[in-house]
Protein backbone atom coordinates (compact mmCIF):
# COMPACT_ATOMS: atom_id res chain seq x y z
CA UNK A 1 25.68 -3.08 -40.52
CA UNK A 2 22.93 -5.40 -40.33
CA UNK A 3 23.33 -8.72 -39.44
CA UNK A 4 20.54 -11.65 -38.64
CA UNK A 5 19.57 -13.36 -35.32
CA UNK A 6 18.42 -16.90 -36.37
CA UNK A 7 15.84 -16.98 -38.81
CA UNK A 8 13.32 -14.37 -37.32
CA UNK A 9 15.22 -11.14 -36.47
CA UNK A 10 17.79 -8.64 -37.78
CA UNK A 11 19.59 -6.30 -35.91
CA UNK A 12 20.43 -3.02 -36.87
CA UNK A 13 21.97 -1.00 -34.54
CA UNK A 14 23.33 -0.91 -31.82
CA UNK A 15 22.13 0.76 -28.87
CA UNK A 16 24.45 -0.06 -25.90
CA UNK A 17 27.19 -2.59 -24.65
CA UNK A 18 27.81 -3.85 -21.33
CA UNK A 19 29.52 -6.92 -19.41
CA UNK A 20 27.76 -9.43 -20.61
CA UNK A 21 26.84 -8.34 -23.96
CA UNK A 22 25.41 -5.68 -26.83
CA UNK A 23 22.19 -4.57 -27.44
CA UNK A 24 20.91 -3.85 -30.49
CA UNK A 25 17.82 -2.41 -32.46
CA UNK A 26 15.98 -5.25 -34.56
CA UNK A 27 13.13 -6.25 -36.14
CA UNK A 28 10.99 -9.21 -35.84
CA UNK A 29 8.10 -10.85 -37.22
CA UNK A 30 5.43 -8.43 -35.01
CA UNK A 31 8.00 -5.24 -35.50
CA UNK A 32 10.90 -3.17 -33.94
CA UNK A 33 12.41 -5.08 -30.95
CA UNK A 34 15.70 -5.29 -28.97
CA UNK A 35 17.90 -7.94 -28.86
CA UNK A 36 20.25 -8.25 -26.22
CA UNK A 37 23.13 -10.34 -27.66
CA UNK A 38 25.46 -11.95 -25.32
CA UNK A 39 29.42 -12.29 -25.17
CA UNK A 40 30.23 -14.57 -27.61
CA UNK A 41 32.57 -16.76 -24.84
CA UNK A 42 28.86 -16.85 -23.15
CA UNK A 43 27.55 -18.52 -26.10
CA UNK A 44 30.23 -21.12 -25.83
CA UNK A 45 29.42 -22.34 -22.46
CA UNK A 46 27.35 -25.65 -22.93
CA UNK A 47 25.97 -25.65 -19.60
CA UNK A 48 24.64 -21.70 -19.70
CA UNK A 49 22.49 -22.59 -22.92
CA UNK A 50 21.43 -25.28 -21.00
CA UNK A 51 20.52 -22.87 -18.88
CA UNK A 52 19.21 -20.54 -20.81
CA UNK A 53 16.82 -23.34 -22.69
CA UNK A 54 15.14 -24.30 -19.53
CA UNK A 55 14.74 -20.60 -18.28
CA UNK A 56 13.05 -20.08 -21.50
CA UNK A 57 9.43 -21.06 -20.24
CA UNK A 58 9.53 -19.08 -17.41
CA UNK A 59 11.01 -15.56 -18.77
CA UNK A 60 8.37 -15.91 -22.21
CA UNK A 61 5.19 -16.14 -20.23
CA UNK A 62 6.27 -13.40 -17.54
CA UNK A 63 4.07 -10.77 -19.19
CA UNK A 64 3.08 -7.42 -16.97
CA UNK A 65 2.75 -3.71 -17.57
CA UNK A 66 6.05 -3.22 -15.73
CA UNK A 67 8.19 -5.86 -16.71
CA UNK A 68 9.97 -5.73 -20.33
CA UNK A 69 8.59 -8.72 -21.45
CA UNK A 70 11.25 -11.16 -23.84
CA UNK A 71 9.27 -12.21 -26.78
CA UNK A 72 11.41 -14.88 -27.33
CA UNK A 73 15.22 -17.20 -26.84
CA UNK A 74 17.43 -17.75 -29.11
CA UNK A 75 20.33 -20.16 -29.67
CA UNK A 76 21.92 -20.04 -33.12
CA UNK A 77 25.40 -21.23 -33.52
CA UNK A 78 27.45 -18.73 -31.35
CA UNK A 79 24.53 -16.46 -31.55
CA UNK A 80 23.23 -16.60 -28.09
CA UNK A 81 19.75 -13.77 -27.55
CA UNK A 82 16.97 -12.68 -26.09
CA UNK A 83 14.91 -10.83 -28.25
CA UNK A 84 12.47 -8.09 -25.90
CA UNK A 85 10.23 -5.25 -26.16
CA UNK A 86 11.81 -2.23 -27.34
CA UNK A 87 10.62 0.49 -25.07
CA UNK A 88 11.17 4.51 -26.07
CA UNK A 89 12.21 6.08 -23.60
CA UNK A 90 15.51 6.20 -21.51
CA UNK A 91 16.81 4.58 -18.42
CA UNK A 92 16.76 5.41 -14.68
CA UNK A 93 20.44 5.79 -14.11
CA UNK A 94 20.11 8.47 -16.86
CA UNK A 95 17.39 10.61 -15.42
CA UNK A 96 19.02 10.33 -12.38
CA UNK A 97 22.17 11.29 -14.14
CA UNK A 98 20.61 14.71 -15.24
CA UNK A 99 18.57 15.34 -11.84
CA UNK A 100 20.36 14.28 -9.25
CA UNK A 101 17.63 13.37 -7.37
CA UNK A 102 14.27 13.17 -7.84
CA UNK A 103 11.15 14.59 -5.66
CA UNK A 104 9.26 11.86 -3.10
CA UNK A 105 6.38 11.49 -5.32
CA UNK A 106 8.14 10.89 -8.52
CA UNK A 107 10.41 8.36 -6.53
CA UNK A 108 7.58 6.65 -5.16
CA UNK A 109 5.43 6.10 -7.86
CA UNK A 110 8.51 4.88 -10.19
CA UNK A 111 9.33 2.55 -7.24
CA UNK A 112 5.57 1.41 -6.97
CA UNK A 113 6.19 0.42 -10.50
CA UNK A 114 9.08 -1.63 -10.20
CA UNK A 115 7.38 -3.26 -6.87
CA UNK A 116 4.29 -4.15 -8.95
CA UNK A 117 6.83 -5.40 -11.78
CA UNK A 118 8.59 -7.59 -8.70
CA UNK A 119 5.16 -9.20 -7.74
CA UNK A 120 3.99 -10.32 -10.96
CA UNK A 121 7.78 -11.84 -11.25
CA UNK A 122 7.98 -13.59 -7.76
CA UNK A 123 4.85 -15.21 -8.34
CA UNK A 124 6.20 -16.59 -11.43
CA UNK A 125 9.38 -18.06 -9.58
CA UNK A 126 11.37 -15.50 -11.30
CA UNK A 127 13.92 -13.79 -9.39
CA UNK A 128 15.84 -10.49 -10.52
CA UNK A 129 19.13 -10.57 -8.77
CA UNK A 130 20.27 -7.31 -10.24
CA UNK A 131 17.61 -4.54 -9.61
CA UNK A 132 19.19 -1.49 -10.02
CA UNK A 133 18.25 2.41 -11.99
CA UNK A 134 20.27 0.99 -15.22
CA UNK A 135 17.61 -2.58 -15.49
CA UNK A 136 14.74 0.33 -14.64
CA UNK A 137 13.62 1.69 -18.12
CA UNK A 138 11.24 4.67 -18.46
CA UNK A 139 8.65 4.78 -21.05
CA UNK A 140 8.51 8.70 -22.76
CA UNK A 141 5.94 8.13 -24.90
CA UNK A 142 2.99 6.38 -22.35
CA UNK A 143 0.98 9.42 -20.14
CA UNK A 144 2.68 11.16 -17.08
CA UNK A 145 1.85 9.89 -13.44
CA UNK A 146 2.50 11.18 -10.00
CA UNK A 147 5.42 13.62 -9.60
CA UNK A 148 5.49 13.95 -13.67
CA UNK A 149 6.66 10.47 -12.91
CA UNK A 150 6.81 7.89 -16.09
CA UNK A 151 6.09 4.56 -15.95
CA UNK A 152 9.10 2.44 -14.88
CA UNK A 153 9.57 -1.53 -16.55
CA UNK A 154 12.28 -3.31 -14.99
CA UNK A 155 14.04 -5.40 -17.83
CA UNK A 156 16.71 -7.94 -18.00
CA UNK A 157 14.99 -10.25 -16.34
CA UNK A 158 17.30 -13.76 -16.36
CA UNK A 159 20.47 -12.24 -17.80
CA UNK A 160 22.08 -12.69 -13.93
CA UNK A 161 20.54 -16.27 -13.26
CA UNK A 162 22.13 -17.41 -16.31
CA UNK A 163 25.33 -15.70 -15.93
CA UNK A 164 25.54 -17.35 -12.25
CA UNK A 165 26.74 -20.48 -13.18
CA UNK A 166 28.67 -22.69 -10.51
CA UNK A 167 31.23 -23.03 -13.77
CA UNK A 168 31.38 -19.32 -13.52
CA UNK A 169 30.91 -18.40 -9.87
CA UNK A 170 32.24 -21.38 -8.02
CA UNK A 171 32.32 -20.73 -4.02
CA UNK A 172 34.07 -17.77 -3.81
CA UNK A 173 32.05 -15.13 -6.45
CA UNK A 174 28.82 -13.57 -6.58
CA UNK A 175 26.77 -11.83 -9.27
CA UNK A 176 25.18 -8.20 -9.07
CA UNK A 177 26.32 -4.80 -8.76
CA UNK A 178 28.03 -4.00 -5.05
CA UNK A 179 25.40 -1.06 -4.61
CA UNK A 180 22.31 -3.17 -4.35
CA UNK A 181 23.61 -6.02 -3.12
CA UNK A 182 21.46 -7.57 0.38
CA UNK A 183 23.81 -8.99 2.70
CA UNK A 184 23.00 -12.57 2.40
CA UNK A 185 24.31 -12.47 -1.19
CA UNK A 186 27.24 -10.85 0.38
CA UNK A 187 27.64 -14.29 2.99
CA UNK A 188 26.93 -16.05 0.06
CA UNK A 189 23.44 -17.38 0.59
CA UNK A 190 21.25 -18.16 -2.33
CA UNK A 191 18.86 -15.51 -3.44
CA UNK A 192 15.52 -15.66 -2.88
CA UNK A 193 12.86 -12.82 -3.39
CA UNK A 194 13.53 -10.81 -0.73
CA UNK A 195 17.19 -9.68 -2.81
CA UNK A 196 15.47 -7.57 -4.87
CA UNK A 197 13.40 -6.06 -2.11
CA UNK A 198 16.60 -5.06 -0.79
CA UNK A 199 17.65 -4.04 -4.22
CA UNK A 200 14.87 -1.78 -4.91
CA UNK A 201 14.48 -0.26 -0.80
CA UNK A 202 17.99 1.04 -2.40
CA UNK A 203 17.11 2.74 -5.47
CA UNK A 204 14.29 4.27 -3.32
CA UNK A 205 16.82 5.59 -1.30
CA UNK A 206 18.77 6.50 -4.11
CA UNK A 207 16.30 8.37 -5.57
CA UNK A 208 15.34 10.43 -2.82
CA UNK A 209 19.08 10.92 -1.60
CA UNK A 210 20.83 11.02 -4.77
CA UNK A 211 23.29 8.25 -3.41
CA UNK A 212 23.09 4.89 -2.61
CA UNK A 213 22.91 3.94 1.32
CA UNK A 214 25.85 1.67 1.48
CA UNK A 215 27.73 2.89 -1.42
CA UNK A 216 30.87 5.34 -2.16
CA UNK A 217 34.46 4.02 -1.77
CA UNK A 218 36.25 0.56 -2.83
CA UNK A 219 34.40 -2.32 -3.74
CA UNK A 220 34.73 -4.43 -0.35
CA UNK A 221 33.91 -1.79 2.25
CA UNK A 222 30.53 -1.29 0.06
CA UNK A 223 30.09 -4.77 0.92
CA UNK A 224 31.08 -5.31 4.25
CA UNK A 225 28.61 -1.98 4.69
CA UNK A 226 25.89 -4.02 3.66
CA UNK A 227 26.25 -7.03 5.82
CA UNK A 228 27.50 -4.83 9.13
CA UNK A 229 26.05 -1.00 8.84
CA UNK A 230 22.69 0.46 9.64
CA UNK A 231 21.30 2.21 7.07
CA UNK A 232 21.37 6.63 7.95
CA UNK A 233 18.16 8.62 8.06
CA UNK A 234 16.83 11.07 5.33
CA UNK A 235 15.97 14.46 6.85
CA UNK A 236 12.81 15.53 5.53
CA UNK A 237 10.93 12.87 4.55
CA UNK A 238 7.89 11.30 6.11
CA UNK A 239 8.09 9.04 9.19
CA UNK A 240 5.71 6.15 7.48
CA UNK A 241 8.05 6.51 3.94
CA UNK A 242 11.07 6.23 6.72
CA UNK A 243 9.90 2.91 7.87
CA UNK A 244 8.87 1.40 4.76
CA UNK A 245 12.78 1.75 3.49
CA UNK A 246 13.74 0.46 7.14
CA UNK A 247 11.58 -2.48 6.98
CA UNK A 248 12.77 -3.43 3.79
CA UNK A 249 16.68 -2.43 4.22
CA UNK A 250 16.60 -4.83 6.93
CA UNK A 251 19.58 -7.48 7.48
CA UNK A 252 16.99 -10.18 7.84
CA UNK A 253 15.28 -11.32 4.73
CA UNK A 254 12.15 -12.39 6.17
CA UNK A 255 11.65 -9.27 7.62
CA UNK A 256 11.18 -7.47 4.45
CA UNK A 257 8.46 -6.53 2.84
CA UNK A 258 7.15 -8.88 0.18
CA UNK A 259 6.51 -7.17 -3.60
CA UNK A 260 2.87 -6.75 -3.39
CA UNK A 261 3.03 -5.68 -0.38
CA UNK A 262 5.83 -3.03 -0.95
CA UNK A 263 3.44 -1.68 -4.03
CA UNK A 264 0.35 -1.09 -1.79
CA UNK A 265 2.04 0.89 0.85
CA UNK A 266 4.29 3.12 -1.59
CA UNK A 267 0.94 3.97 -3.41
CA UNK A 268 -1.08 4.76 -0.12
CA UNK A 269 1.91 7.57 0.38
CA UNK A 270 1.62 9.64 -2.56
CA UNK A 271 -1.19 11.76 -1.88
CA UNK A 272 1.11 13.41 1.29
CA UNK A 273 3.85 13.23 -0.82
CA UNK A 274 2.26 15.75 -3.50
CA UNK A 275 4.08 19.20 -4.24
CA UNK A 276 7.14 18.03 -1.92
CA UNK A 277 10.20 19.38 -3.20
CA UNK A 278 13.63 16.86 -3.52
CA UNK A 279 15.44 16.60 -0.27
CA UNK A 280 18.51 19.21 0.34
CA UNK A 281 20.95 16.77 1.60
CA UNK A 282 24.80 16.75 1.19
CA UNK A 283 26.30 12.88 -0.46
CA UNK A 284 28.62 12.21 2.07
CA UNK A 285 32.22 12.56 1.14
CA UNK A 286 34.56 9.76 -0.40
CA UNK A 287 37.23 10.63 1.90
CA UNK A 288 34.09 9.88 4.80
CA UNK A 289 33.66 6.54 2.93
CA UNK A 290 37.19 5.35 3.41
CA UNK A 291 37.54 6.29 7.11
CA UNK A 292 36.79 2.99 8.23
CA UNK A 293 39.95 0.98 6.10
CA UNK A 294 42.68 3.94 6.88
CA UNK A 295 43.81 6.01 9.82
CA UNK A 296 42.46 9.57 10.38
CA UNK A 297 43.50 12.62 8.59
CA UNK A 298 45.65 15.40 9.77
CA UNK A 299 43.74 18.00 8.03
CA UNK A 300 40.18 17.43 6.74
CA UNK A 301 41.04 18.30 3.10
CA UNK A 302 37.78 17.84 0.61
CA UNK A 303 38.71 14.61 -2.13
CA UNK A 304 39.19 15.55 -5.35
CA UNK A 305 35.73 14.03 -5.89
CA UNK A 306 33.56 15.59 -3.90
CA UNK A 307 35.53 19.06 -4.77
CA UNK A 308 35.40 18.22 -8.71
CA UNK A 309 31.38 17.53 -8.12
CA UNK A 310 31.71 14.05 -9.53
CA UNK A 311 28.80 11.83 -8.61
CA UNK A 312 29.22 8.67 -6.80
CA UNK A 313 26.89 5.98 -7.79
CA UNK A 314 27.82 2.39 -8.26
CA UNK A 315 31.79 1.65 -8.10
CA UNK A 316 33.52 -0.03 -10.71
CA UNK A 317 34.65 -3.38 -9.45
CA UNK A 318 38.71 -2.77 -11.53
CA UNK A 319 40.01 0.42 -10.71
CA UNK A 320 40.47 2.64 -13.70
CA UNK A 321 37.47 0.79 -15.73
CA UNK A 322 35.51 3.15 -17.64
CA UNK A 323 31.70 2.18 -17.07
CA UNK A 324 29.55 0.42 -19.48
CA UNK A 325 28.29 2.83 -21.68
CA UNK A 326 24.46 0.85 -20.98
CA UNK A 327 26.00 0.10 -17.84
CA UNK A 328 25.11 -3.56 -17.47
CA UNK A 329 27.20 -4.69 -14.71
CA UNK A 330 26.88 -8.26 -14.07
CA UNK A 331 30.34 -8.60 -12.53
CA UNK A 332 31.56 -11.65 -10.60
CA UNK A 333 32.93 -10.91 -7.22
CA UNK A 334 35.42 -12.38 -4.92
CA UNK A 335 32.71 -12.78 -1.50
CA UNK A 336 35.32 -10.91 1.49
CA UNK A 337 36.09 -13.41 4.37
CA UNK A 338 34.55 -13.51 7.70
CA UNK A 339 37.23 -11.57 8.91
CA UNK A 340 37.08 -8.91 6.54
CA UNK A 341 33.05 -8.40 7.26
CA UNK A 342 34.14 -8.39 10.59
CA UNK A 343 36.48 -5.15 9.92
CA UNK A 344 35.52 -1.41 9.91
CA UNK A 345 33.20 0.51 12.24
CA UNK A 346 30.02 -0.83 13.05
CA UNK A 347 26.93 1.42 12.89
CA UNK A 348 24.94 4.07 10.97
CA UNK A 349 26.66 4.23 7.44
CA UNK A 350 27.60 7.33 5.66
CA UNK A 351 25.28 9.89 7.62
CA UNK A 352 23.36 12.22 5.25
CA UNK A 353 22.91 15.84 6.49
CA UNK A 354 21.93 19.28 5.68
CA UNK A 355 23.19 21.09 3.18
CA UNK A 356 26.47 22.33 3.87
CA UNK A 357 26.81 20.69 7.06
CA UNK A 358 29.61 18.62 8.13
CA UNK A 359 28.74 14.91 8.73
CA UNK A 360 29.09 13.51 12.27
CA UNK A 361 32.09 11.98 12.29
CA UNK A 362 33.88 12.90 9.08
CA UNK A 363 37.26 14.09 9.39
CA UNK A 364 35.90 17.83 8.62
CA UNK A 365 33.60 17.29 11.64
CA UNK A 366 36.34 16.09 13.59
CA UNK A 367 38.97 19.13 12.16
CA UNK A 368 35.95 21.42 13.45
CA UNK A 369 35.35 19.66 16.88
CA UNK A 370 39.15 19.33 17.54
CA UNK A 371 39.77 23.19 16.76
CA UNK A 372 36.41 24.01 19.40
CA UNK A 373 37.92 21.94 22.09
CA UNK A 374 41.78 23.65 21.37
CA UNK A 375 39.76 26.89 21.61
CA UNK A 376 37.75 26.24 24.35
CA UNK A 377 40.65 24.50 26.23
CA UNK A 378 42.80 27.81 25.93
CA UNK A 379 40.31 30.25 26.86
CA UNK A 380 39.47 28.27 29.98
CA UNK A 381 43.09 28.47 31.08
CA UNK A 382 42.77 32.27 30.38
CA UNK A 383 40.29 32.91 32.16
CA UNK A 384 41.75 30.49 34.94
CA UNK A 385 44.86 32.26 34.99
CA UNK A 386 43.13 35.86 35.06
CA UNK A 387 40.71 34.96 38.11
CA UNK A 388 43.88 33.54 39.76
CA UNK A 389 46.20 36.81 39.25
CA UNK A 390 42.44 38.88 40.15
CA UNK A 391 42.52 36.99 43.12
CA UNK A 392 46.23 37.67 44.30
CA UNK A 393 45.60 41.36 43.89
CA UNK A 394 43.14 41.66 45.42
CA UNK A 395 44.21 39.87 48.41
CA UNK A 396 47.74 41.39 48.65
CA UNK A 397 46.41 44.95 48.35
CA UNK A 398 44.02 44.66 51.22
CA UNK A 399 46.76 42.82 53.59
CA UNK A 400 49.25 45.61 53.09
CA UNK A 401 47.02 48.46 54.52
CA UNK A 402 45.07 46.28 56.94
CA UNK A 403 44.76 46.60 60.63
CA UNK A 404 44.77 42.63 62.46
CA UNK A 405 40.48 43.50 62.94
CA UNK A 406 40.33 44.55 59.34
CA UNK A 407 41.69 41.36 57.96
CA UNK A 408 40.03 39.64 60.20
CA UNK A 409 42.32 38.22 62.50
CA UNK A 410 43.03 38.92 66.17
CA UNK A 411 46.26 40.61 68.50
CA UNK A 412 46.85 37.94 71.01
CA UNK A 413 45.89 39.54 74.44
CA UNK A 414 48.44 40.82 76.39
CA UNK A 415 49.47 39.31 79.84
């Protein structure tokens, strides 16, 4: 059923719902378009229209070839929108849905994408705060790029800035999906640029993985990853891609990358990234992801998870919630306590590895190196035991037959 937003648009359909509100398929004044309506409670909050008048400026002239631009605001009655390009085509966390992963050149050159998307943003003043594969639409119908790659927009620009409202978030929540989150959001910092750096280093890895670095597991040990784990190495990519996701993975904002310069260095690796296959790397385990908040298995059992093949991607913040069928996620969250960041094993998190190889220091890796040692253990007292009795028999057969000279020993002389 159709139904009108203000006096310029009518929506039509809709084409998702999520957190913090519905999309739908309208029509404007230049054409087709899609309005993202928010919750109507949203709409009631006097000081997020405020908001979301003065942010109004800003998110209309951000215009770029990667960015879904929003053609315009509106605030009618409860009717709270922003009205934005309608792209055809799908969204990351769907293609990544249906391929798992994707090859290093495709990866890069989406990523490039975003990155460019980023700059044009930052130098705006406009920061994301929720850069993840479900913001990251593709376009189907524009020509094919590196990899068979298409080119990425990043959209919903705002829609977190105006959600974060101290009315809203207070002291003790944060916006943004626990995935992507950089750790200074986590210690409750304010976000600056170098969050969606973070953000994006993370779908990167994501991409080429087919899991997110710091992800798997219940809501606050993804977090307390972020702020107090390492991130693990991807076999089979090269050293210089490495290091770019390094640099911009690190704790420290300001030694990340900035947009631009994340763009430039992405696009000077896809000539030696042409033809590569995706990596063959195991996700690690969820059982693996819990280690660190309960004590160690007796047997190293596979989750029903990992043995029903169920991806893990992001992790609903309620247990039991079904996700957003366009999986917008802007979700307040309680930020853990010093004490709880301090918790868990420090280190490299979640250790990718070969196919079919257990991770170092899962509790199948453990099982395994437990069993060696048991074995090993027994066959040394075997063998100690065998060279003892070989000894004895030895030694006992040659004294019974012996003369004193042939054992070695001497008659005392006789007076």
């Amino acid at each position: 059923m159709a139904r009108k937003i203000g006096s310029r648009y009518t929506a039509h359909q809709i084409l998702g719902r999520g957190s913090a509100g519905t999309v739908w398929l309208g029509e404007g004044p230049d054409g087709p378009v899609a309005v993202k309506l928010l919750r109507e409670d949203l709409a009631s909050d006097e000081e997020l229209v405020g908001r979301f008048v003065q942010e109004r400026t800003a998110l209309l002239g951000l215009e770029h070839p990667n960015v879904v631009s929003v053609r315009d605001l509106v605030v009618d009655g409860n009717d709270l929108a922003l009205v934005m390009d309608l792209v055809r085509g799908t969204d990351l966390r769907t293609r990544l849905d249906r391929d798992r992963r994707l090859s290093p050149e495709a990866a890069v050159a989406i990523v490039a994408d975003v990155a460019e998307g980023l700059a044009a943003a930052h130098a705006a003043g406009v920061v994301h705060r929720d850069v993840k594969p479900e913001n990251v639409l593709l376009d189907m119908q524009g020509p094919l790029g590196p990899g068979g790659s298409h080119r990425a927009l990043l959209t919903d620009f705002g829609v977190a800035k105006l959600i974060d409202t101290p009315k809203r978030t207070r002291a003790t929540k944060i916006i943004g999906t626990p995935d992507y989150l950089a750790p200074e959001i986590v210690e409750g910092l304010p976000p600056r640029a170098s969050v969606d750096i973070y953000a994006l280093a993370t779908v990167l890895y994501e991409l080429l993985a087919g899991f997110t670095p710091f992800g798997g597991g219940h809501p606050g040990a993804v977090l307390r990853r972020h702020v107090t784990e390492t991130v693990a190495p991807l076999p089979g990519i090269p050293d210089e891609l490495w290091q770019l996701i390094v640099q911009c993975l690190a704790k420290a904002p300001a030694s990340r990358l900035r947009a631009s310069e994340l763009a430039a260095r992405l696009r000077e690796q896809l000539p030696m990234l042409a033809g590569m296959p995706p990596l063959d790397v195991d996700e690690p385990d969820a059982e693996a992801a819990e280690e660190g908040t309960r004590g160690e298995p007796d047997e190293a059992a596979p989750s029903p998870a990992s043995s029903a093949g169920v991806r893990r991607g992001s992790v609903p913040l309620v247990p039991g919630a079904r996700p957003d069928s366009n999986r917008d996620t802007h979700t307040s969250m309680r930020v853990p306590a010093p004490d709880e960041l301090a918790g868990g094993a420090h280190g490299t998190a979640r250790v990718p590895r070969a196919a079919g190889a257990p991770r170092p220091g899962s509790a199948r890796n453990r099982a395994s190196t437990r069993r060696r040692r048991i074995t090993l253990s027994v066959a040394g007292l075997v063998l100690a035991a065998a060279v003892g009795v070989g000894t004895w028999l030895a030694t006992s057969g040659d004294d019974a037959g012996a003369t004193p000279q042939e054992t070695g020993t001497s008659a005392p002389a006789m007076p």
